[in-house]
C-alpha atoms as a PDB file:
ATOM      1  CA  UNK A   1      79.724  80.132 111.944  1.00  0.00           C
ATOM      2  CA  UNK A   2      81.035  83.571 111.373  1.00  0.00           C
ATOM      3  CA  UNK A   3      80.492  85.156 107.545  1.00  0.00           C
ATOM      4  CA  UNK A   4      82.783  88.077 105.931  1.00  0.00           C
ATOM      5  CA  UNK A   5      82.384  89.256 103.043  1.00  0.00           C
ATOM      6  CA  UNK A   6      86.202  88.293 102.630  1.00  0.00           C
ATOM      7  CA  UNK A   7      89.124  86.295 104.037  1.00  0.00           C
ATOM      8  CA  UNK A   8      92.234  87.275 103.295  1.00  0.00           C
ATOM      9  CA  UNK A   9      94.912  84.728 104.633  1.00  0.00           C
ATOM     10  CA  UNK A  10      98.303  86.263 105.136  1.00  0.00           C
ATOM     11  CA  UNK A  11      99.003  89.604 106.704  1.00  0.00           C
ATOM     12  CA  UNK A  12     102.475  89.867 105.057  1.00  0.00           C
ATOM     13  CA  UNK A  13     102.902  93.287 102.509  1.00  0.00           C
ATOM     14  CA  UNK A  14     100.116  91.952 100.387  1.00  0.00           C
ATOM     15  CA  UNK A  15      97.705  90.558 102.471  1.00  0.00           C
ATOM     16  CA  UNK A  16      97.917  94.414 104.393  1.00  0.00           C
ATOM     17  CA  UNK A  17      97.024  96.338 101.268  1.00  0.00           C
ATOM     18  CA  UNK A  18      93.987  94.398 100.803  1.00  0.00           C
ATOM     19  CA  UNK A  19      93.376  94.704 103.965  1.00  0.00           C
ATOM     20  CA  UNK A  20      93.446  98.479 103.476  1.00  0.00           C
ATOM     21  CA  UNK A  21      91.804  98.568 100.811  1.00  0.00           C
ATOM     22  CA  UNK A  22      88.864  96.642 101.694  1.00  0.00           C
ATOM     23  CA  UNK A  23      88.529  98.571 104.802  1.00  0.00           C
ATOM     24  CA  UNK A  24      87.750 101.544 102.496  1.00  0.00           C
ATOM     25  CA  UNK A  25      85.010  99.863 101.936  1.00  0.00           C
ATOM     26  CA  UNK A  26      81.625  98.963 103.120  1.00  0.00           C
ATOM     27  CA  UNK A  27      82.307  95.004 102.671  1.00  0.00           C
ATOM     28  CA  UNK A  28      83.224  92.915 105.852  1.00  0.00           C
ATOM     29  CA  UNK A  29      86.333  90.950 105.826  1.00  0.00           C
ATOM     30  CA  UNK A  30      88.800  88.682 108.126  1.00  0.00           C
ATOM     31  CA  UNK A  31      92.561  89.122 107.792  1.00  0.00           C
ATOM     32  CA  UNK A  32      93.775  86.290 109.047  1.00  0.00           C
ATOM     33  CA  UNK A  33      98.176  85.630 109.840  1.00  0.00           C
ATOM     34  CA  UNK A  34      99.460  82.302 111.334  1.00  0.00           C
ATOM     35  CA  UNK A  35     103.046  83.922 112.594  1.00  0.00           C
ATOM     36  CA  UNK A  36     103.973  87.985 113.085  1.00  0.00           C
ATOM     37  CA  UNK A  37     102.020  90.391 111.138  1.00  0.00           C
ATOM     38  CA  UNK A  38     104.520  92.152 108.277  1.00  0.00           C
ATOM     39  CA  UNK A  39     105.439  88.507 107.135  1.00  0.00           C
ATOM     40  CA  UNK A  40     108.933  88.512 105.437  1.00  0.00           C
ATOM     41  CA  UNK A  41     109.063  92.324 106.181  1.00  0.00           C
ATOM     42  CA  UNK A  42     110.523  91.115 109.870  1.00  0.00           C
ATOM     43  CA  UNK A  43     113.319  89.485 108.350  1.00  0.00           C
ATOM     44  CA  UNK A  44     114.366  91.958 105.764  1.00  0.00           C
ATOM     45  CA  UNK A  45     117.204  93.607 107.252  1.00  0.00           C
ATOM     46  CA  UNK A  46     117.568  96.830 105.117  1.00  0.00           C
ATOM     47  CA  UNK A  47     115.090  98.090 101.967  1.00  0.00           C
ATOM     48  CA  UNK A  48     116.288 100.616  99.496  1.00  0.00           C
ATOM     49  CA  UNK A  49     114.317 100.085  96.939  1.00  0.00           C
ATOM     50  CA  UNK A  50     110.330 101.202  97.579  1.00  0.00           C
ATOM     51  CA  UNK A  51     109.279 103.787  96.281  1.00  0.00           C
ATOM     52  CA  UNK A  52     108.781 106.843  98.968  1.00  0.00           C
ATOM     53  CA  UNK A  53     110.497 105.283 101.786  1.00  0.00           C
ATOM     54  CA  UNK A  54     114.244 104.482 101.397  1.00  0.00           C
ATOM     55  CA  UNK A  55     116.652 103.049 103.588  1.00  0.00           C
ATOM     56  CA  UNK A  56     114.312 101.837 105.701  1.00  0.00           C
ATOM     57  CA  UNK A  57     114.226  98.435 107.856  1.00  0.00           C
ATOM     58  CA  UNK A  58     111.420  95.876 107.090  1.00  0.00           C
ATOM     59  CA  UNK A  59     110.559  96.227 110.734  1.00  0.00           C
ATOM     60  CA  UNK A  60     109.763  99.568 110.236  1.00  0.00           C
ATOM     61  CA  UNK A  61     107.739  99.082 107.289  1.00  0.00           C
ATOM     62  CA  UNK A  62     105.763  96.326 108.641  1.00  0.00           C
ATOM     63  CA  UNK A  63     104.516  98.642 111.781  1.00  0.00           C
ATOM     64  CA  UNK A  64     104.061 101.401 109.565  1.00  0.00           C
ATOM     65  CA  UNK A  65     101.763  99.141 107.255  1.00  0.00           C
ATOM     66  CA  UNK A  66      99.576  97.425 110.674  1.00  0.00           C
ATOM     67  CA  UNK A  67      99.322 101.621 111.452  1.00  0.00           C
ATOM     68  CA  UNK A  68      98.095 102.562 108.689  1.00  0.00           C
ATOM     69  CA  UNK A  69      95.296  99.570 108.859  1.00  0.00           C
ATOM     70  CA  UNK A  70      94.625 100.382 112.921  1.00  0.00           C
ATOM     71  CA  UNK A  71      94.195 103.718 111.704  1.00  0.00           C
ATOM     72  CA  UNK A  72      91.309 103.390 109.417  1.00  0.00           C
ATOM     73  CA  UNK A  73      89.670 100.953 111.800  1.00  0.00           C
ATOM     74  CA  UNK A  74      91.110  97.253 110.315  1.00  0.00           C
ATOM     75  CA  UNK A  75      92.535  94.642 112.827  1.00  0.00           C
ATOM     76  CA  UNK A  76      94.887  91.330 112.233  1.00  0.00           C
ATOM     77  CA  UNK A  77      93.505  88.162 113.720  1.00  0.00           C
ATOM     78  CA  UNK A  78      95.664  85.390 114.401  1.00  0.00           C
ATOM     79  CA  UNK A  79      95.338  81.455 113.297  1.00  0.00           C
ATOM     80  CA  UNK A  80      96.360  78.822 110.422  1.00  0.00           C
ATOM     81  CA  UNK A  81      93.979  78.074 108.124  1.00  0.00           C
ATOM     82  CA  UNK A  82      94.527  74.475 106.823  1.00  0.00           C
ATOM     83  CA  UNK A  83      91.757  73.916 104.377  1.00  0.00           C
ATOM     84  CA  UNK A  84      89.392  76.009 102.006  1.00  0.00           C
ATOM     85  CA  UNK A  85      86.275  74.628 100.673  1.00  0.00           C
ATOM     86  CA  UNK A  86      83.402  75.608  98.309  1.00  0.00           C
ATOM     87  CA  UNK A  87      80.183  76.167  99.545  1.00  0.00           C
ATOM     88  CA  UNK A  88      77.133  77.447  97.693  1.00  0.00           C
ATOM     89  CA  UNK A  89      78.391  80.104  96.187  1.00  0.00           C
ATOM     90  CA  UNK A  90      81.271  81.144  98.311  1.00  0.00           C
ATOM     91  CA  UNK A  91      83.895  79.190 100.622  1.00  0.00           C
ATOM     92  CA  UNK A  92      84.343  77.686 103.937  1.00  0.00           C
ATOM     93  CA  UNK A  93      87.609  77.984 105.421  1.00  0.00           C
ATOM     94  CA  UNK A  94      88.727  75.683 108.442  1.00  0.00           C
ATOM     95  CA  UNK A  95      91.195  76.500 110.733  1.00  0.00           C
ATOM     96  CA  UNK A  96      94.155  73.900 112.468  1.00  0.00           C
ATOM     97  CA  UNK A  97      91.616  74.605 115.695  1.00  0.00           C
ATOM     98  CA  UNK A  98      88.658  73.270 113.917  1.00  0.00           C
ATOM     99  CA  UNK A  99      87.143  76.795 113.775  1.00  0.00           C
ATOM    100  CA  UNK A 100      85.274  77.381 110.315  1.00  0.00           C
ATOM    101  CA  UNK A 101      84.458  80.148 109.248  1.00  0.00           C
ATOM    102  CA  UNK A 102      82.400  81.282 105.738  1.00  0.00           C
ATOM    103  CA  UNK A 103      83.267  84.015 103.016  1.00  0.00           C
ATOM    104  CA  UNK A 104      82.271  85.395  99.301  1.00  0.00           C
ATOM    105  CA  UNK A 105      86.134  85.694  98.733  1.00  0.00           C
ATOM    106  CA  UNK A 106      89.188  84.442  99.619  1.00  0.00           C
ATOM    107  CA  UNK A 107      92.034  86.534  98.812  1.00  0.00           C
ATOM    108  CA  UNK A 108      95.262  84.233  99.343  1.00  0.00           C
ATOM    109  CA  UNK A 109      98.023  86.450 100.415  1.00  0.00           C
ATOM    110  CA  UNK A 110      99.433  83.481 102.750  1.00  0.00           C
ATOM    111  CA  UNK A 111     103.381  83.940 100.715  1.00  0.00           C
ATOM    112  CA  UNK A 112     106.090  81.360 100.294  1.00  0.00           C
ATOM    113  CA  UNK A 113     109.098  79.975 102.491  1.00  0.00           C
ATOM    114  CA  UNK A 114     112.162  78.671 102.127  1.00  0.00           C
ATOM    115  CA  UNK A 115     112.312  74.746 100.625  1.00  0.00           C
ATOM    116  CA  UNK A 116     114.816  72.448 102.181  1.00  0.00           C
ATOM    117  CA  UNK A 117     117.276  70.938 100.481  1.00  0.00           C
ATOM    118  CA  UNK A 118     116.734  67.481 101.984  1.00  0.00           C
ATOM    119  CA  UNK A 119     120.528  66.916 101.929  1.00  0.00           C
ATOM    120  CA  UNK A 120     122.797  64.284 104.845  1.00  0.00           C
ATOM    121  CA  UNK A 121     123.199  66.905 107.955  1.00  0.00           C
ATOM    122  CA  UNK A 122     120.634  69.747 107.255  1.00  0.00           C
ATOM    123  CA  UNK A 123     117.994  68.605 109.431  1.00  0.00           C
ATOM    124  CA  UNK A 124     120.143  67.664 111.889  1.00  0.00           C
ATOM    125  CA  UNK A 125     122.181  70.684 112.487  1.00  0.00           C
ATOM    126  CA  UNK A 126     119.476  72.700 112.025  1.00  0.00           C
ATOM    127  CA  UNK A 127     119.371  75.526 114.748  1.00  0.00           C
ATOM    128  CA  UNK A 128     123.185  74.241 115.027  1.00  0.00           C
ATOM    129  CA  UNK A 129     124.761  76.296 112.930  1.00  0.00           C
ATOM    130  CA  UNK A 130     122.095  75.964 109.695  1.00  0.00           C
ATOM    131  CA  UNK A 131     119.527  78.674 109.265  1.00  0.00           C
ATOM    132  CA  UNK A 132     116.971  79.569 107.022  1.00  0.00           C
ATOM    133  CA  UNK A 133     117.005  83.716 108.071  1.00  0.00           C
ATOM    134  CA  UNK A 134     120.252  86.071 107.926  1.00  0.00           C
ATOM    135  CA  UNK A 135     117.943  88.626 109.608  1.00  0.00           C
ATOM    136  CA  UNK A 136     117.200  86.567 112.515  1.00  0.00           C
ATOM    137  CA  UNK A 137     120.444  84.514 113.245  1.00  0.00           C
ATOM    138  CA  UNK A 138     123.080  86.536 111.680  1.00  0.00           C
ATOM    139  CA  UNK A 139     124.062  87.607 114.435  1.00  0.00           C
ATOM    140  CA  UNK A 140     125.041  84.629 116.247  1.00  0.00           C
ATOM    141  CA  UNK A 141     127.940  84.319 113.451  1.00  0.00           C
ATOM    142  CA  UNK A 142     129.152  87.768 114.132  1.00  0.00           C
ATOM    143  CA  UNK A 143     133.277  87.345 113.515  1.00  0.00           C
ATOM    144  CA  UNK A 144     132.706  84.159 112.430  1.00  0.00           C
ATOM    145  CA  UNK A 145     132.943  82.492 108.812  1.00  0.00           C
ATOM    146  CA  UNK A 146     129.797  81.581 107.480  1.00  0.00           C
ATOM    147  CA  UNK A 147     128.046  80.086 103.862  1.00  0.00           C
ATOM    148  CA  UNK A 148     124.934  81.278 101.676  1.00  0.00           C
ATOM    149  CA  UNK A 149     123.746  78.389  99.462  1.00  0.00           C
ATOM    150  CA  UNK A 150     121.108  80.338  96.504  1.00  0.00           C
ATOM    151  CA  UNK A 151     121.109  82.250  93.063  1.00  0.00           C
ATOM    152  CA  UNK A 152     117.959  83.936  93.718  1.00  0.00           C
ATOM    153  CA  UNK A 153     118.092  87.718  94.794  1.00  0.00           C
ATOM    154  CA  UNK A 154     116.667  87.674  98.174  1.00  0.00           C
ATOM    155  CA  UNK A 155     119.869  85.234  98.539  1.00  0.00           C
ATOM    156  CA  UNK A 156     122.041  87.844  97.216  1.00  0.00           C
ATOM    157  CA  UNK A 157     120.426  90.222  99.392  1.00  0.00           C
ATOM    158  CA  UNK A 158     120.808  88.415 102.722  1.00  0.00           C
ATOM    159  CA  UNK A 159     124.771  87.516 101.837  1.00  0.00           C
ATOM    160  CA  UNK A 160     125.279  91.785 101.738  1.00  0.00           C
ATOM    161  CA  UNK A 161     123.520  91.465 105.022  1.00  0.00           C
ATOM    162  CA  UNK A 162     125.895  88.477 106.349  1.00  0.00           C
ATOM    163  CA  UNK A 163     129.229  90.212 104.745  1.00  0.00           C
ATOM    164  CA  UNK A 164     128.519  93.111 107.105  1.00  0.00           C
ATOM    165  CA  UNK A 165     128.630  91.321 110.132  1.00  0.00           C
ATOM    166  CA  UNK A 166     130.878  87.688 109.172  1.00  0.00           C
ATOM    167  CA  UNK A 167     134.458  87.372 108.771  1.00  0.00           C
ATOM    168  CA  UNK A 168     133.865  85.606 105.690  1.00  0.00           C
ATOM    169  CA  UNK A 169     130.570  84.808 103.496  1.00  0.00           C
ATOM    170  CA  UNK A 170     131.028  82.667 100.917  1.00  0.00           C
ATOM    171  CA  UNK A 171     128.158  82.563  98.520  1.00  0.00           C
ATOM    172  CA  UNK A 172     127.718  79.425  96.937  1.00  0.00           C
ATOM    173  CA  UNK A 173     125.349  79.143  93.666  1.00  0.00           C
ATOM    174  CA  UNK A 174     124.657  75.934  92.038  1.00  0.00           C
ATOM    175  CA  UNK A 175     123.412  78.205  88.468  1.00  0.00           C
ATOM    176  CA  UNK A 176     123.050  81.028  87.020  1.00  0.00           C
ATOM    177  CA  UNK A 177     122.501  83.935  89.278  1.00  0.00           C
ATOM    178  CA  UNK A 178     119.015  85.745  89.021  1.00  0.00           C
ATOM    179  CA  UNK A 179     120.192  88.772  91.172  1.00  0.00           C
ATOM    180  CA  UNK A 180     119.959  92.352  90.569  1.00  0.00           C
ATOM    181  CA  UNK A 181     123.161  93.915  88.721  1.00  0.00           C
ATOM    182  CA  UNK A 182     123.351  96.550  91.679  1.00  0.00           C
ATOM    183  CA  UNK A 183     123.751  93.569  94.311  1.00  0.00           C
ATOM    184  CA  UNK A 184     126.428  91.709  92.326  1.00  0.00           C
ATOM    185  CA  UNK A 185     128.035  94.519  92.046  1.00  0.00           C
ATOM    186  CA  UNK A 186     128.182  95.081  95.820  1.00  0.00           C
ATOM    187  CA  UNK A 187     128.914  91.069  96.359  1.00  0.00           C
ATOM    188  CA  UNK A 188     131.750  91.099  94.577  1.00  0.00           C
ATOM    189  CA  UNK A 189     133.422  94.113  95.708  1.00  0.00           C
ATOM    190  CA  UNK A 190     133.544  93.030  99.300  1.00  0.00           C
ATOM    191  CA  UNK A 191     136.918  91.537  99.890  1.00  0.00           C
ATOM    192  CA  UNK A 192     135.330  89.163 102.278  1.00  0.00           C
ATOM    193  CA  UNK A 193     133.027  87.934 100.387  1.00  0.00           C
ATOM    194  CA  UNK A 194     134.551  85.094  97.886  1.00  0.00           C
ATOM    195  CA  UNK A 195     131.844  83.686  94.990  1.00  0.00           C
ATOM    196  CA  UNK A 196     131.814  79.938  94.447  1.00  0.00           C
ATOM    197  CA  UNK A 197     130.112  77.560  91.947  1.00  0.00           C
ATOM    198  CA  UNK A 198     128.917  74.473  93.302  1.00  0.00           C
ATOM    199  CA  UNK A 199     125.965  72.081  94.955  1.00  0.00           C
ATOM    200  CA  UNK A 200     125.991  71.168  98.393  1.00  0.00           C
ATOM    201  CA  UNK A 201     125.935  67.486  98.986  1.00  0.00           C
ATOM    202  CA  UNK A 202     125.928  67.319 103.040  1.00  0.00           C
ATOM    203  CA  UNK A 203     126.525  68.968 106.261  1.00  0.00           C
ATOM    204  CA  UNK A 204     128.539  67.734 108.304  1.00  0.00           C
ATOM    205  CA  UNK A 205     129.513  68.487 112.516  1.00  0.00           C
ATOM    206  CA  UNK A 206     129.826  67.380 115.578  1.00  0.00           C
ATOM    207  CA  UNK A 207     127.136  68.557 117.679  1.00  0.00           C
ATOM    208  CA  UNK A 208     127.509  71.862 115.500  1.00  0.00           C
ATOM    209  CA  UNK A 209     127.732  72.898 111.817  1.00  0.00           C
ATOM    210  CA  UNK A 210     131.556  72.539 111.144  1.00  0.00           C
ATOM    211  CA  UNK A 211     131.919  72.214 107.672  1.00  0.00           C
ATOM    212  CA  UNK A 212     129.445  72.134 103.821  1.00  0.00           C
ATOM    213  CA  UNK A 213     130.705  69.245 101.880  1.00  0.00           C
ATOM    214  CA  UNK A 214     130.205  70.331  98.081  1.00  0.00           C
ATOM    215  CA  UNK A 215     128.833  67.346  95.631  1.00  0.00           C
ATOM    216  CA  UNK A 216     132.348  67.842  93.732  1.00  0.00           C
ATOM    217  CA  UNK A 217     134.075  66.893  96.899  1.00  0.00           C
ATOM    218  CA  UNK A 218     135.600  70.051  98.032  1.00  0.00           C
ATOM    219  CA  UNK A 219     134.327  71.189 101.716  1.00  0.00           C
ATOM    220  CA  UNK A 220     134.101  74.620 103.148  1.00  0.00           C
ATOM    221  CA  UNK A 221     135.025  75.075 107.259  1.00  0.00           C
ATOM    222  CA  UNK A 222     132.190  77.085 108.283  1.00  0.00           C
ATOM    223  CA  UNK A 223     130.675  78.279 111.154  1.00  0.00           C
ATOM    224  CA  UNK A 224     127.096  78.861 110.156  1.00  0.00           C
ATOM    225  CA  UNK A 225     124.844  78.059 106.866  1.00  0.00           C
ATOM    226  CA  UNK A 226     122.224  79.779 105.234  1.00  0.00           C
ATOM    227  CA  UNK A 227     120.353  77.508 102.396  1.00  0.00           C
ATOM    228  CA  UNK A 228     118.344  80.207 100.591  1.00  0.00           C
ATOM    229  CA  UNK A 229     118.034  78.195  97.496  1.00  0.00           C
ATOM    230  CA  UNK A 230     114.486  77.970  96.596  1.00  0.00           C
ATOM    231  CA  UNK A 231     110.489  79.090  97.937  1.00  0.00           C
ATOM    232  CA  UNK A 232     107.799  76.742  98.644  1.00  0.00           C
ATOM    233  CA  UNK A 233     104.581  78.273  97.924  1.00  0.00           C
ATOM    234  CA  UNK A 234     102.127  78.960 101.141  1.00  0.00           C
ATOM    235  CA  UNK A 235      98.953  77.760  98.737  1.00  0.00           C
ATOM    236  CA  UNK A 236      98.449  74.365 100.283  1.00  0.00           C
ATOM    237  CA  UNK A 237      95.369  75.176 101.770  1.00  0.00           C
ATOM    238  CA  UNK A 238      93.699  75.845  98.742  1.00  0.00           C
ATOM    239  CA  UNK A 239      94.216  72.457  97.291  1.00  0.00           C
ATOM    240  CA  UNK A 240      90.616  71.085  97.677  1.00  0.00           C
ATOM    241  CA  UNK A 241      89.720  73.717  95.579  1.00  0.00           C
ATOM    242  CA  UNK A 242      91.921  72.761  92.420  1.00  0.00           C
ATOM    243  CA  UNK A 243      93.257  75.862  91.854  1.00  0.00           C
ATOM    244  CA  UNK A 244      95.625  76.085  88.991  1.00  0.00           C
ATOM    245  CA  UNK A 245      99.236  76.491  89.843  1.00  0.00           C
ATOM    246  CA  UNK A 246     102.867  75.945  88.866  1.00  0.00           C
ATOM    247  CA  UNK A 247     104.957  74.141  91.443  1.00  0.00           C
ATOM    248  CA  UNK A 248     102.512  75.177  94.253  1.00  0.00           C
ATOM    249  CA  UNK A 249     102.229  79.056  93.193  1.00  0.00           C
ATOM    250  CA  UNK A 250      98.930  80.323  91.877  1.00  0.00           C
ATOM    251  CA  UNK A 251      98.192  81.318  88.048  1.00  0.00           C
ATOM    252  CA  UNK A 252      96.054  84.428  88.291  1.00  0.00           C
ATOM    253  CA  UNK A 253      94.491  86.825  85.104  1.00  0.00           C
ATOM    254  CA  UNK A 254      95.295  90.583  85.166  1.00  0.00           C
ATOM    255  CA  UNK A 255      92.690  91.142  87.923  1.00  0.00           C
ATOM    256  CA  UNK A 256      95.008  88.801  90.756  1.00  0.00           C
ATOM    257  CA  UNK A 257      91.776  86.203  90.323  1.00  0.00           C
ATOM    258  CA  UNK A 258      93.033  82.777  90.048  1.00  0.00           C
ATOM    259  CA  UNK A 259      91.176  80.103  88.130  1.00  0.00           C
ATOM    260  CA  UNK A 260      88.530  79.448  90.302  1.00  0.00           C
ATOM    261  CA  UNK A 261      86.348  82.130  90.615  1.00  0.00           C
ATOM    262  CA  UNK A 262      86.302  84.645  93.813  1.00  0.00           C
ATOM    263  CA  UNK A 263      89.282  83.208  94.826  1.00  0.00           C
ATOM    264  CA  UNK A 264      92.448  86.011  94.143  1.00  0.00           C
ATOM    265  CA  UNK A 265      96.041  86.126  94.905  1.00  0.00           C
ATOM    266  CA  UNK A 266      98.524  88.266  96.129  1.00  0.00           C
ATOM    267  CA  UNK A 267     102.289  88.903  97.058  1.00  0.00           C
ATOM    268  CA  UNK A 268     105.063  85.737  96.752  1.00  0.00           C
ATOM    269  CA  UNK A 269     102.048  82.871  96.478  1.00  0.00           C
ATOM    270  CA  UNK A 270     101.847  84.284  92.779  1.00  0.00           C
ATOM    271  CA  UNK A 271     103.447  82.507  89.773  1.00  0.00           C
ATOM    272  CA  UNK A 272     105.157  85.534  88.407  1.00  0.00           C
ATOM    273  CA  UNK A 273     108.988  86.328  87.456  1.00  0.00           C
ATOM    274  CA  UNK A 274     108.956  89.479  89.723  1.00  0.00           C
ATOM    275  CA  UNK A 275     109.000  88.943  93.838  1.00  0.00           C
ATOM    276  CA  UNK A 276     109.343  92.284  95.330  1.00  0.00           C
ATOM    277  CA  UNK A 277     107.538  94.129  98.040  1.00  0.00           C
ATOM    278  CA  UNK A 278     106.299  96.720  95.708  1.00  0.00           C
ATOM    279  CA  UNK A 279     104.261  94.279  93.098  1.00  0.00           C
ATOM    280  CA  UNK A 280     103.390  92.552  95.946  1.00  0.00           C
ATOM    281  CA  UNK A 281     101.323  95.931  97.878  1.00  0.00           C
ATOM    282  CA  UNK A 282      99.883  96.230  94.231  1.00  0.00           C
ATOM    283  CA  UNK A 283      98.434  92.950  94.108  1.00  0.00           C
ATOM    284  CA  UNK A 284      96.630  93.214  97.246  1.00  0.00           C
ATOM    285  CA  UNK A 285      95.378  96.304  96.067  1.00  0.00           C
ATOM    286  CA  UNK A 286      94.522  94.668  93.083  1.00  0.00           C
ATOM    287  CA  UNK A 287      93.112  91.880  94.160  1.00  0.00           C
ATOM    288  CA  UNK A 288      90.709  93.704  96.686  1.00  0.00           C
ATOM    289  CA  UNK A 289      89.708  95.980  94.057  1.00  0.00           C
ATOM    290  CA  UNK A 290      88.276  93.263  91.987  1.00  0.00           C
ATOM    291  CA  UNK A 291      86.525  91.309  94.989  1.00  0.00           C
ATOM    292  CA  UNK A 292      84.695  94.639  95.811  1.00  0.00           C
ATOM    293  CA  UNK A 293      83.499  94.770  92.497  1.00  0.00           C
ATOM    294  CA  UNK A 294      82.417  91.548  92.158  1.00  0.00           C
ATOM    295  CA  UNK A 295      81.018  91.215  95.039  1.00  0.00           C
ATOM    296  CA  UNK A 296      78.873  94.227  94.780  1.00  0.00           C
ATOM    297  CA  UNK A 297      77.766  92.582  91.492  1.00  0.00           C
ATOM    298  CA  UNK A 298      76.214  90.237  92.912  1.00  0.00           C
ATOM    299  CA  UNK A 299      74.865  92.124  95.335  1.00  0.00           C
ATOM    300  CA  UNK A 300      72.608  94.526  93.700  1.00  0.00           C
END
C-alpha cells in the first residue's frame, strides 16, 4: 500500500494551495480529484473579485493554479475516495476501485454541490431543460426564457451570468437573499431580469421543461431551470471517522484542523458564513501549514 505523508482530497482552489504549499516542502503527499482539476473554478463564468487578478474567467484561474503546482514539481491524480479510516496513528483511505492507500494527514478539500430539491418533475426533466450549472448549460437557453431558484450569492451570481445571454431570467427566492449588495444591485437593474418571491412545488413538461409550478399556485412558462438553492457538503467520506460537522460541513479551530486530530479542512467543505475563492486558497494554505508542523513534530 502506498504511504504519503498527506492526502489531500479535492483539487478544487483549496485543495491546490495545499497542494502548493506542501510541495514547498520536504513532506510527501497525494492530491487526489474525482472530476476536472480547478473544481467549481470550471463553472464560474466571470471573477472580479480576487485579489491580483480581475476580470478573469474561472477557467483561467484554474490552469493558472495546476501551473503554478506543475511548476514547482506537484501533480493531480485522479480517483474518488469513498471511505477514510484510522489506523495507528494516521489514516487509511479507500478508493471506489478498492485501492487503499495510507497517510499522517488528510487534508479534506473535497467542496460541496448543489442539493436537490426532491420536488414532482426535477429528476425527471433533468438534462431536459433543468440544470444545476449556468456556466455549463447556459448556453443552450440562449434567446430563450429561463428560471433561477436560490437566495444564496453564487445564485445571484449565475442569474447575472443567465441575464446576459436569456431573454428573460426570472430569479425566484423562497427567503431572504444572502447576496452581495453589488450583485443586487446589478440584478435588479437589468430590465430582463424580473425578482420573484416564492417556493417551487413541481416541474412540469412534456418530454421537456415547459413550465415551474410555484407552491402558491402561480406557474412560470420557462424554457430552462436552474435550482441553485442549497450545497451538500463533499465530507461523506469522512464519516467513519466521526468528525464533527453541521449539516455535513466540517467544524475546524483556527488552524483548518477539524475535531479529530490530523485531519484539516479546506475551501466550501468548511462550516463557515464566508464561501469565496479567496478564504478558500487561504485555508489550504492554512491547513498545510499546520500538517507540516505537526507532522514534523512528530517526526523529530
Amino acid at each position: 500500500m502506498e504511504r504519503y505523508d498527506v492526502v489531500i482530497v479535492g483539487a478544487g482552489i483549496a485543495g491546490i494551495s495545499a497542494g502548493i504549499y506542501l510541495k514547498r516542502s520536504s513532506l510527501s503527499f497525494l492530491l487526489i480529484e474525482r472530476n476536472a482539476p480547478g473544481g467549481k473554478l470550471n463553472v464560474i463564468h466571470r471573477i472580479d473579485n480576487y485579489p491580483g487578478a480581475p476580470s478573469i474567467s474561472g477557467i483561467e484561474l484554474s490552469l493558472s493554479l495546476q501551473k503554478q503546482l506543475q511548476e514547482l514539481g506537484g501533480s493531480i491524480s485522479y480517483g474518488n475516495v469513498v471511505e477514510a479510516k484510522k489506523d495507528g496513528e494516521g489514516f487509511v483511505l479507500r478508493f471506489d476501485s478498492g485501492k487503499e492507500v495510507g497517510c499522517r494527514a488528510i487534508i479534506a478539500a473535497s467542496g460541496s454541490s448543489e442539493k436537490k430539491l426532491g420536488v414532482p418533475g426535477e429528476k425527471e426533466l433533468f438534462g431536459r431543460g433543468i440544470s444545476y450549472c449556468a456556466t455549463c448549460d447556459g448556453a443552450f437557453f440562449r434567446n430563450k426564457p429561463v428560471l433561477v431558484y436560490g437566495y444564496k450569492d453564487f445564485a445571484a451570481e449565475d442569474a447575472l451570468y443567465l441575464a446576459s445571454l436569456c431573454s428573460k431570467v426570472y430569479f425566484l427566492y423562497p427567503q431572504e437573499i444572502e447576496a452581495t449588495e453589488a450583485h443586487l444591485n446589478q440584478l435588479r437593474s437589468l430590465s430582463n431580469v424580473e425578482m420573484l418571491e416564492g417556493r417551487i412545488d413541481r416541474f412540469e413538461g412534456e418530454g421537456h421543461l415547459e413550465r415551474v409550478v410555484l407552491s402558491d399556485g402561480r406557474d412560470i412558462g420557462v424554457d430552462g431551470a436552474f435550482p441553485l438553492f442549497e450545497q451538500q457538503s463533499g465530507s461523506a467520506f469522512l464519516a467513519p471517522l466521526g468528525v464533527e460537522a453541521n449539516n455535513g460541513f466540517l467544524k475546524t479551530d483556527a488552524d483548518m484542523q477539524t475535531s479529530v486530530p490530523n485531519v484539516y479542512a479546506a475551501g466550501d467543505i468548511v462550516d463557515k458564513r464566508l464561501r469565496q475563492l479567496v478564504n478558500a486558497a487561504s485555508e489550504g494554505a492554512m491547513a498545510a501549514v499546520a500538517a507540516i508542523a505537526n507532522i514534523r513534530k512528530k517526526k523529530v
